[in-house]
C-alpha atoms as a PDB file:
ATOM      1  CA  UNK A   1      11.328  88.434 120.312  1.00  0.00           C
ATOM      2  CA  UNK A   2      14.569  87.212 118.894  1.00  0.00           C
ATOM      3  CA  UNK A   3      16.938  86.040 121.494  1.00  0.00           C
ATOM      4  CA  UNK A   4      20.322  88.029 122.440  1.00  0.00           C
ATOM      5  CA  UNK A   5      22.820  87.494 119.714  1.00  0.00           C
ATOM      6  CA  UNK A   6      25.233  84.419 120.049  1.00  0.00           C
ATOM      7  CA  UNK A   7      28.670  86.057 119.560  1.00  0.00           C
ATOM      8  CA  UNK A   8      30.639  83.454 116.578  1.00  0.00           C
ATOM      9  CA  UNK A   9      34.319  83.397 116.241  1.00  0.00           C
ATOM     10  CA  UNK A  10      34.216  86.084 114.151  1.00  0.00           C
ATOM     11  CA  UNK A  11      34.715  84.680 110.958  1.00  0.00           C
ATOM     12  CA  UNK A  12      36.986  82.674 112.840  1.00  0.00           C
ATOM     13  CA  UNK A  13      38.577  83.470 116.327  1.00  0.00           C
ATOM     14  CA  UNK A  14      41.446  81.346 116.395  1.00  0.00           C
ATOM     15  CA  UNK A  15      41.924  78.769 119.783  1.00  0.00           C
ATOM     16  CA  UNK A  16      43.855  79.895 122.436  1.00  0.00           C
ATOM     17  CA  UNK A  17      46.751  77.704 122.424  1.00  0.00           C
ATOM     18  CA  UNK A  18      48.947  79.970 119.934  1.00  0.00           C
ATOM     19  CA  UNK A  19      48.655  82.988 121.962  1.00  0.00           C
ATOM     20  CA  UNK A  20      50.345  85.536 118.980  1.00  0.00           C
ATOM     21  CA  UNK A  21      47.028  84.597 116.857  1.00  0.00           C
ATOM     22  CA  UNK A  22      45.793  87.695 115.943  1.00  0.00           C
ATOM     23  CA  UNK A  23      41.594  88.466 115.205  1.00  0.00           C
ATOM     24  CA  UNK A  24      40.999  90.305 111.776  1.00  0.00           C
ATOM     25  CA  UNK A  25      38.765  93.193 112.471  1.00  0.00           C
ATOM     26  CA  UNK A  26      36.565  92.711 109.120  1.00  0.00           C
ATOM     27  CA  UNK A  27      35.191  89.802 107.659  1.00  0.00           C
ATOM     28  CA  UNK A  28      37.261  90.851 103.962  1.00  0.00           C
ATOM     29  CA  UNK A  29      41.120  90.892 106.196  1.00  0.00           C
ATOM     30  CA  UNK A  30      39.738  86.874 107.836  1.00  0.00           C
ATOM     31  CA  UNK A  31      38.342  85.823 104.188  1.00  0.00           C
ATOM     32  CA  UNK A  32      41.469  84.246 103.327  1.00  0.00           C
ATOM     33  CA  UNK A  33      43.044  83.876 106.201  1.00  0.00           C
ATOM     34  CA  UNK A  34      44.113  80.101 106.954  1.00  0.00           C
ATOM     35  CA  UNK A  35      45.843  80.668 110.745  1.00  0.00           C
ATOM     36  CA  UNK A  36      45.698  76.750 111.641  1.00  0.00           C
ATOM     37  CA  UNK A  37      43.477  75.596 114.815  1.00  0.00           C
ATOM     38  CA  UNK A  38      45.265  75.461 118.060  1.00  0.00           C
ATOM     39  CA  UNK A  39      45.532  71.985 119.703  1.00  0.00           C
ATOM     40  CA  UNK A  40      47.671  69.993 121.436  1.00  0.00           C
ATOM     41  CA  UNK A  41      50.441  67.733 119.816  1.00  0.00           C
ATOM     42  CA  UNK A  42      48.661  65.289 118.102  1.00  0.00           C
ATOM     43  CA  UNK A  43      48.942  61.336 119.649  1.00  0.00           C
ATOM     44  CA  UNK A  44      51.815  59.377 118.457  1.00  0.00           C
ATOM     45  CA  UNK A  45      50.442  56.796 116.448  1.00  0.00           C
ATOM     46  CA  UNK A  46      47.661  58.237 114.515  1.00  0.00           C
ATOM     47  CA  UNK A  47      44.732  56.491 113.336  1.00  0.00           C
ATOM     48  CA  UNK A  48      45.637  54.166 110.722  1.00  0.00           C
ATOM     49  CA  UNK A  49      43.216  50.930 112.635  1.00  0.00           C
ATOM     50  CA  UNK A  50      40.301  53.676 112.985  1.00  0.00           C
ATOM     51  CA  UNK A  51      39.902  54.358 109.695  1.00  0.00           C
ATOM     52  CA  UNK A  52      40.744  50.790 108.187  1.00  0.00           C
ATOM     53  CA  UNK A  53      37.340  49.751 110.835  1.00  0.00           C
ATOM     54  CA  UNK A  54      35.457  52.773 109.747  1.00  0.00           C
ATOM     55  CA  UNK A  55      36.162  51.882 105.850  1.00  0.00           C
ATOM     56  CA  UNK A  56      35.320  48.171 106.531  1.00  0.00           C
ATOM     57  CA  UNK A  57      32.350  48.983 107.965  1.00  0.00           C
ATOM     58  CA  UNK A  58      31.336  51.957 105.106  1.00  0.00           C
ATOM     59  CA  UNK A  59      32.280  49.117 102.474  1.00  0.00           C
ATOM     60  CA  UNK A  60      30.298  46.739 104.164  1.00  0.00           C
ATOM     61  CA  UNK A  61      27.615  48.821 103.912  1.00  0.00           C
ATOM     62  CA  UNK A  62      27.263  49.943 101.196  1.00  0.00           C
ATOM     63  CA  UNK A  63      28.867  47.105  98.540  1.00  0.00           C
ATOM     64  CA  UNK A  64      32.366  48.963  98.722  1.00  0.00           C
ATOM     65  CA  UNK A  65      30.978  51.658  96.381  1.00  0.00           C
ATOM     66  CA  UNK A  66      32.186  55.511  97.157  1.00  0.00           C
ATOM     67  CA  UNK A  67      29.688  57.938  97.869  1.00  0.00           C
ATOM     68  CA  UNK A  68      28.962  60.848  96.424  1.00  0.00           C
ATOM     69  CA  UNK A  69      31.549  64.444  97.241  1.00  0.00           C
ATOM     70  CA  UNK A  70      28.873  66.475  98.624  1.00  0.00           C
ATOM     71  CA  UNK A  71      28.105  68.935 101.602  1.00  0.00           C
ATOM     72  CA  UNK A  72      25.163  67.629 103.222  1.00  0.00           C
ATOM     73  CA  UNK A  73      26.470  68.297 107.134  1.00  0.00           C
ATOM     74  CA  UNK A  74      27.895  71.074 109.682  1.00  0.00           C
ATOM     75  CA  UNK A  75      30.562  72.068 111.898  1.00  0.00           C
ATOM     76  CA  UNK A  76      29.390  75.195 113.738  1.00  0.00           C
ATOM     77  CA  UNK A  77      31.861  76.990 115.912  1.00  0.00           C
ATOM     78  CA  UNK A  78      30.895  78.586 118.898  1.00  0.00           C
ATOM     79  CA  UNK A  79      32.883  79.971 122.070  1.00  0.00           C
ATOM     80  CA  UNK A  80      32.114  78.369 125.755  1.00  0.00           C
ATOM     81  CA  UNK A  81      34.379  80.494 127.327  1.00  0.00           C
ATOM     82  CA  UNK A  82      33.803  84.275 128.427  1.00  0.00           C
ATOM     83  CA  UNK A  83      34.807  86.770 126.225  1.00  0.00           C
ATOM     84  CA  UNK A  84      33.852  90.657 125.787  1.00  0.00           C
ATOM     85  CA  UNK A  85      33.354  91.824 122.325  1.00  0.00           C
ATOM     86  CA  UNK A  86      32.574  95.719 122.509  1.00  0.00           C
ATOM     87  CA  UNK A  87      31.741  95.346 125.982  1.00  0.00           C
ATOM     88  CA  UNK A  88      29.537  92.134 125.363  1.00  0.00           C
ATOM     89  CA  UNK A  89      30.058  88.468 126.407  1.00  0.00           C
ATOM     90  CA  UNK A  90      30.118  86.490 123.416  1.00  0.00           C
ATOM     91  CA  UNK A  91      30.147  83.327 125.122  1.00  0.00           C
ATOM     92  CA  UNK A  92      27.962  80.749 124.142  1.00  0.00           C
ATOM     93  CA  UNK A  93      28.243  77.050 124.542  1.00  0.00           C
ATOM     94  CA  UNK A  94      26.417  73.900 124.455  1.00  0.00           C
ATOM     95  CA  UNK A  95      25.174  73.851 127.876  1.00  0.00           C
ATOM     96  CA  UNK A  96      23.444  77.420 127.079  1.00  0.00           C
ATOM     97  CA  UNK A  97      22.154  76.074 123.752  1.00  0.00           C
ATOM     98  CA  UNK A  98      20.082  73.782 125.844  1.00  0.00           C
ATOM     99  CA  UNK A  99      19.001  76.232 128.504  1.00  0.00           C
ATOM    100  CA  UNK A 100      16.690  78.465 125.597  1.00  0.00           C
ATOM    101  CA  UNK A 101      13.562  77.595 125.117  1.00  0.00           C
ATOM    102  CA  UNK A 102      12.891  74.357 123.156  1.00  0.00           C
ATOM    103  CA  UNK A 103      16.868  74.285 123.221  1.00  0.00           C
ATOM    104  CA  UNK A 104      16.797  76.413 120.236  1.00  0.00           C
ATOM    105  CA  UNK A 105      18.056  79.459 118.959  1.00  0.00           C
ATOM    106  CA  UNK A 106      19.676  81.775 116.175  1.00  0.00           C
ATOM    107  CA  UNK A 107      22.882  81.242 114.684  1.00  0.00           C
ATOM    108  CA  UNK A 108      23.572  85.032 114.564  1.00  0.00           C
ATOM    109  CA  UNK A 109      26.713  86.634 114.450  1.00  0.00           C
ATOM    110  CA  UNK A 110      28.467  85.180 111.414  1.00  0.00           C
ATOM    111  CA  UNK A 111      30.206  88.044 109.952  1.00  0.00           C
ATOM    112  CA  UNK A 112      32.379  86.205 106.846  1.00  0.00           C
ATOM    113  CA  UNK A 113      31.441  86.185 103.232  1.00  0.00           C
ATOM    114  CA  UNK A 114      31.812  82.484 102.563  1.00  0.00           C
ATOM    115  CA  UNK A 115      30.675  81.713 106.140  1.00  0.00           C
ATOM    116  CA  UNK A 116      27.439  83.457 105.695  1.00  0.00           C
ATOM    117  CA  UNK A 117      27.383  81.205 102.212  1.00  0.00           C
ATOM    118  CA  UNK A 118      27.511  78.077 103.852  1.00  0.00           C
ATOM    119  CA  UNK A 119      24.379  79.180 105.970  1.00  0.00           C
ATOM    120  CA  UNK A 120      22.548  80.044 103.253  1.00  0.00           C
ATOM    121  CA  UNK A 121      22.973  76.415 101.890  1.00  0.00           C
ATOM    122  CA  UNK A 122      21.824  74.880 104.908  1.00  0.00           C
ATOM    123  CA  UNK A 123      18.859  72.615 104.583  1.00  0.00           C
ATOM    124  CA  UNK A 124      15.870  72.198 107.089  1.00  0.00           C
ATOM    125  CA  UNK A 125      17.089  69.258 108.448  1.00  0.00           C
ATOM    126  CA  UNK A 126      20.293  68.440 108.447  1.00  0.00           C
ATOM    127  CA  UNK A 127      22.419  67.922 111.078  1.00  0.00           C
ATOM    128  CA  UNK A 128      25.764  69.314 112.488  1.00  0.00           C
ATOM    129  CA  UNK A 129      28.190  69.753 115.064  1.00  0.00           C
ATOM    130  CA  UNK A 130      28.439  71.767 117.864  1.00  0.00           C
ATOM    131  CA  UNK A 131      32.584  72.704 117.973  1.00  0.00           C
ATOM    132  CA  UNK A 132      33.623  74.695 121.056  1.00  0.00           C
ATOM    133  CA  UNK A 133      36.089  76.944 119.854  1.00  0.00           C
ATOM    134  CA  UNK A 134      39.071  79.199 121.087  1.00  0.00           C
ATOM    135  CA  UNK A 135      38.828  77.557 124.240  1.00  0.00           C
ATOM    136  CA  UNK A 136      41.942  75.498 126.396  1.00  0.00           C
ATOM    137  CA  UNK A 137      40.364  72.164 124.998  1.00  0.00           C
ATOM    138  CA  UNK A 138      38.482  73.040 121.644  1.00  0.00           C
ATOM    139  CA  UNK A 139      36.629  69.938 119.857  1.00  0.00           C
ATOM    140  CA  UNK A 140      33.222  68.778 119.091  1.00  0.00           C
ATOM    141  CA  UNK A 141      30.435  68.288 122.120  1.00  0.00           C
ATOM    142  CA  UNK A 142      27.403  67.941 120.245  1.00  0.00           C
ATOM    143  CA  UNK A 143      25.058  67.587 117.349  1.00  0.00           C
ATOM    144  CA  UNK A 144      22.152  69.890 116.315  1.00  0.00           C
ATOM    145  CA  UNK A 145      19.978  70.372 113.559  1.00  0.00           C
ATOM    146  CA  UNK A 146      18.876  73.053 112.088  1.00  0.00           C
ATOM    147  CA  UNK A 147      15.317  74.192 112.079  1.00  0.00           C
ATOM    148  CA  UNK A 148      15.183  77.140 110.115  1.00  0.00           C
ATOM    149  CA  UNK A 149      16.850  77.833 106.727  1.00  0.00           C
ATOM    150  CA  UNK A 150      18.471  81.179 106.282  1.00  0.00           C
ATOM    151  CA  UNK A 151      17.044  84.527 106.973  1.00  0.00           C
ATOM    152  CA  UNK A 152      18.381  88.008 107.626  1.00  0.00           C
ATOM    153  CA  UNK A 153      20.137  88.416 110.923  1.00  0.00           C
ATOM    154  CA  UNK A 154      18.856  90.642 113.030  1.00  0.00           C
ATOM    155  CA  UNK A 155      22.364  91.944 114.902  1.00  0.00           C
ATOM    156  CA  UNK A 156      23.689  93.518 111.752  1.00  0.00           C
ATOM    157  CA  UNK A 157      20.780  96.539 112.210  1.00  0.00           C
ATOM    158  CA  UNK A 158      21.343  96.726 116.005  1.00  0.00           C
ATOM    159  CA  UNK A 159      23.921  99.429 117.021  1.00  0.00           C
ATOM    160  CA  UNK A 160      24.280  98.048 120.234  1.00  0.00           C
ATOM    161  CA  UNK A 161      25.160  94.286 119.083  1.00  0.00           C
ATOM    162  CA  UNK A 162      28.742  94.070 118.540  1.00  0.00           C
ATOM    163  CA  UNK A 163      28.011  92.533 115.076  1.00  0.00           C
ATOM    164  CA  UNK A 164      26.504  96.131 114.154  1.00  0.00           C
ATOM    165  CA  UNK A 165      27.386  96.545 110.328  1.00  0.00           C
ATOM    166  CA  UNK A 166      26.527 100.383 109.062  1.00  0.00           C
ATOM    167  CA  UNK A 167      26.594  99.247 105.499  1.00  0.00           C
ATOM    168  CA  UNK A 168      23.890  97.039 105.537  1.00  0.00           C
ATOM    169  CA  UNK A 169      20.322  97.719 104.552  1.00  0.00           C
ATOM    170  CA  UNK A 170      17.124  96.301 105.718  1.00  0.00           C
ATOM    171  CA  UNK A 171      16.339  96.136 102.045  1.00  0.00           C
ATOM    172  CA  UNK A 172      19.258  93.967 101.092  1.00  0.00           C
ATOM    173  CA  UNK A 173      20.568  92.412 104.011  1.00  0.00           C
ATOM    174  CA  UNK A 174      24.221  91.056 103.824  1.00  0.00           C
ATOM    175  CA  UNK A 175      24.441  88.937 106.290  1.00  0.00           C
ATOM    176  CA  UNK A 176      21.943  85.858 106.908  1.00  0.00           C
ATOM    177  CA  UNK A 177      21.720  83.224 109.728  1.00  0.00           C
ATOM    178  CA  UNK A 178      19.958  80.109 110.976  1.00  0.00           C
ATOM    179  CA  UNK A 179      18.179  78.608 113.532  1.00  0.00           C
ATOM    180  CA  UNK A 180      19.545  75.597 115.110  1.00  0.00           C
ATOM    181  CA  UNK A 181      18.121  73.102 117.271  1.00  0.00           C
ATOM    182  CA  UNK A 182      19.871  70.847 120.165  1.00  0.00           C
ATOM    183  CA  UNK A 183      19.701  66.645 118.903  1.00  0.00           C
ATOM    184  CA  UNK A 184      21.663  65.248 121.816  1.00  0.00           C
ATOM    185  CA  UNK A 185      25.569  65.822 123.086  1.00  0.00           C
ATOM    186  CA  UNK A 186      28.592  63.519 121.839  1.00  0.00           C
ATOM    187  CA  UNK A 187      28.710  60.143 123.458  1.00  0.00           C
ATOM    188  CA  UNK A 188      31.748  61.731 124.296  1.00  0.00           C
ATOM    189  CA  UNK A 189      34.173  65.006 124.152  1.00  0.00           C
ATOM    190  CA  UNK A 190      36.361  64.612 120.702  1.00  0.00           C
ATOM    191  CA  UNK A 191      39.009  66.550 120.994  1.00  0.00           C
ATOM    192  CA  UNK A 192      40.473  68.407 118.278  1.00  0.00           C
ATOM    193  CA  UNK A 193      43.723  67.294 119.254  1.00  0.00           C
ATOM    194  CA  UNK A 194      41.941  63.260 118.280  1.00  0.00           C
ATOM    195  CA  UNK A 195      40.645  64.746 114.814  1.00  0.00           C
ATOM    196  CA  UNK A 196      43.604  66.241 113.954  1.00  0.00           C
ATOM    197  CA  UNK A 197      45.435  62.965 114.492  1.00  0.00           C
ATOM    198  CA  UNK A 198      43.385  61.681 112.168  1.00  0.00           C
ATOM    199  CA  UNK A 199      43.640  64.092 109.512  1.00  0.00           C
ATOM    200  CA  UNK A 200      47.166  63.569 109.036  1.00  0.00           C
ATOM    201  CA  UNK A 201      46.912  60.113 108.977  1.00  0.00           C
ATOM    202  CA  UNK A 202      44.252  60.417 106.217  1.00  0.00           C
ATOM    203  CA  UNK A 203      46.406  62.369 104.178  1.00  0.00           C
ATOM    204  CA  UNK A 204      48.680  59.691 103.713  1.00  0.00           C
ATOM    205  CA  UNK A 205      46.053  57.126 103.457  1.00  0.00           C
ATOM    206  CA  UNK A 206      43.308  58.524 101.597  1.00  0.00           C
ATOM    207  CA  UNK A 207      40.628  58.501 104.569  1.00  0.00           C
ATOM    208  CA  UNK A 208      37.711  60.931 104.547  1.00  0.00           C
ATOM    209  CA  UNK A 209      39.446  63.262 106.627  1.00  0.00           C
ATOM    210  CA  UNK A 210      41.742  64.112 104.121  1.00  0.00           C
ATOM    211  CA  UNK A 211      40.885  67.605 102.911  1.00  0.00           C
ATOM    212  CA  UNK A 212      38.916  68.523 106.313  1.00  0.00           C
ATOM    213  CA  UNK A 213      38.008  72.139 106.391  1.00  0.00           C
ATOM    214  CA  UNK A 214      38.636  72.193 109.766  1.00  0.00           C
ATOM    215  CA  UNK A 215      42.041  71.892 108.328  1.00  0.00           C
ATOM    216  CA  UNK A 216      42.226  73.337 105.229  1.00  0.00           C
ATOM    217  CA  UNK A 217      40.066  76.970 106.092  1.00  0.00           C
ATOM    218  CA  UNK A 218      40.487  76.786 109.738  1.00  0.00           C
ATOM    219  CA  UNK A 219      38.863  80.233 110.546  1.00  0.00           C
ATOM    220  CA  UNK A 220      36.155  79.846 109.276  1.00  0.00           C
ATOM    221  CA  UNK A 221      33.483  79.330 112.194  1.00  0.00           C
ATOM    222  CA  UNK A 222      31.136  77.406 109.271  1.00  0.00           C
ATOM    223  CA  UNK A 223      32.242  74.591 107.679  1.00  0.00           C
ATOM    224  CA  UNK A 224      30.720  72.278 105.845  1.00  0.00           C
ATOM    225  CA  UNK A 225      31.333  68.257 105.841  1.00  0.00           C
ATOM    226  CA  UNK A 226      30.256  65.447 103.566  1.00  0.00           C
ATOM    227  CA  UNK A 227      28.881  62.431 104.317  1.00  0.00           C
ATOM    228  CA  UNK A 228      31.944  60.414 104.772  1.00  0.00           C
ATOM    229  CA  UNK A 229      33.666  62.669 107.278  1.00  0.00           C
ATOM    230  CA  UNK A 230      30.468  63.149 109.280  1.00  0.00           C
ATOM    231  CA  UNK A 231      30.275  59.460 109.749  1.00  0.00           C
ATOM    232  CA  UNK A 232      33.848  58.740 110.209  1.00  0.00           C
ATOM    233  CA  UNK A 233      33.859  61.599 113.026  1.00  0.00           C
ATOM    234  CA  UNK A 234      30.740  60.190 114.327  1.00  0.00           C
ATOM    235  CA  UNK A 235      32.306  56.521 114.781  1.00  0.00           C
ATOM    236  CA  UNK A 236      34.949  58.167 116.940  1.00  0.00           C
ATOM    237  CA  UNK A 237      31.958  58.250 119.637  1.00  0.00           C
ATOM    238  CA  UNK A 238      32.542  54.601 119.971  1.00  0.00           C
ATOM    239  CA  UNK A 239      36.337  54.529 120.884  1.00  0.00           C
ATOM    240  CA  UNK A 240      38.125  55.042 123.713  1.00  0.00           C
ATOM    241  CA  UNK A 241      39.670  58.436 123.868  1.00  0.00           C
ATOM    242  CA  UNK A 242      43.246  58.585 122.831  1.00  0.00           C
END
């Protein structure tokens, strides 16, 4: 039996903090939407010394050559705070990841053209992570993996799941999903606030948080990341929060 669909940011929602953000009703009016994620004033300062230790490390590494500009990680947005969607609770967070059984479930839900793209190029395997979303504190609280590659979702048939899509047909499904697995949570909360911080010090600097999608698409509740920013977001584990 396929587990109750886990209600995505549809396509995205965007965080609370800019309270005038409005929610496109279809997944064509939030295709191209870029309403930038809601955060708190990033720290004075940046993060000019983070990502100088991060690219010493990287070049230490691996002989100061550049890797490759390729996808090969996640960031999958999902809402830890209650909120009813056609009379539903779309809330889903981290802590009820790991309550299903085997702490995995469905990534259903995803209702945005190149969303539902990115799924469908996810790889059994790889790893991502777990971004609470439109939420007082949004940021990244987890990793996963994902344990199933892309199959028809189930919620677009089911008249009762706000996700329902009429135009859809069992024999040409439009909209895919995944199944995802929980790896372990963050050493520590990162706060969107902390990444953002570093984005716009990257964009001066050239760090791998330069053209973050998290940035650059910011509804978009699946985003892909490349090597270099997964790692560089990863090393923030280590540091004390800013």
């Amino acid at each position: 039996m396929p587990w109750p669909s886990r209600k995505r940011d549809k396509g995205a929602v965007a965080d609370k903090k800019e309270p005038d953000a409005k929610i496109a009703k279809t997944e064509e009016e939030t295709s191209d939407m870029e309403e930038e994620e809601k955060s708190t004033k990033p720290p004075a300062g940046s993060s000019k010394s983070g990502w100088k230790n991060w690219k010493k490390t990287k070049e230490s590494d691996s002989g100061g050559e550049e890797s490759k500009i390729t996808y090969c990680h996640w960031l999958l947005k999902s809402e830890p705070e209650s909120r009813l969607e056609k009379g539903v609770d779309v809330k889903f967070s981290i802590d009820d990841l790991k309550a299903q059984p085997n702490q995995t479930t469905c990534w259903d839900g995803v209702r945005n053209y190149q969303a539902r793209n990115f799924l469908r190029a996810m790889k059994l395997g790889q790893q991502a992570f777990f971004y609470h979303s439109n939420c007082k504190e949004p940021g990244i609280v987890g990793i996963v993996k994902i344990v199933k590659e892309a199959y028809p979702d189930h919620t677009q048939f089911d008249q009762k799941d706000p996700h329902y899509d009429s135009t859809s047909r069992k024999e040409n499904p439009k909209w895919s999903m995944v199944d995802v697995q929980f790896v372990r949570m963050t050493k520590r909360f990162i706060p969107l606030s902390e990444i953002k911080a570093h984005h716009l010090a990257h964009k001066g600097d050239g760090g791998p948080l330069k053209n973050m999608m998290l940035f650059t698409r910011q509804r978009l509740s699946i985003q892909p990341l490349t090597q270099e920013e997964f790692d560089f977001i990863l090393s923030l584990e280590e540091e004390k929060p800013r």
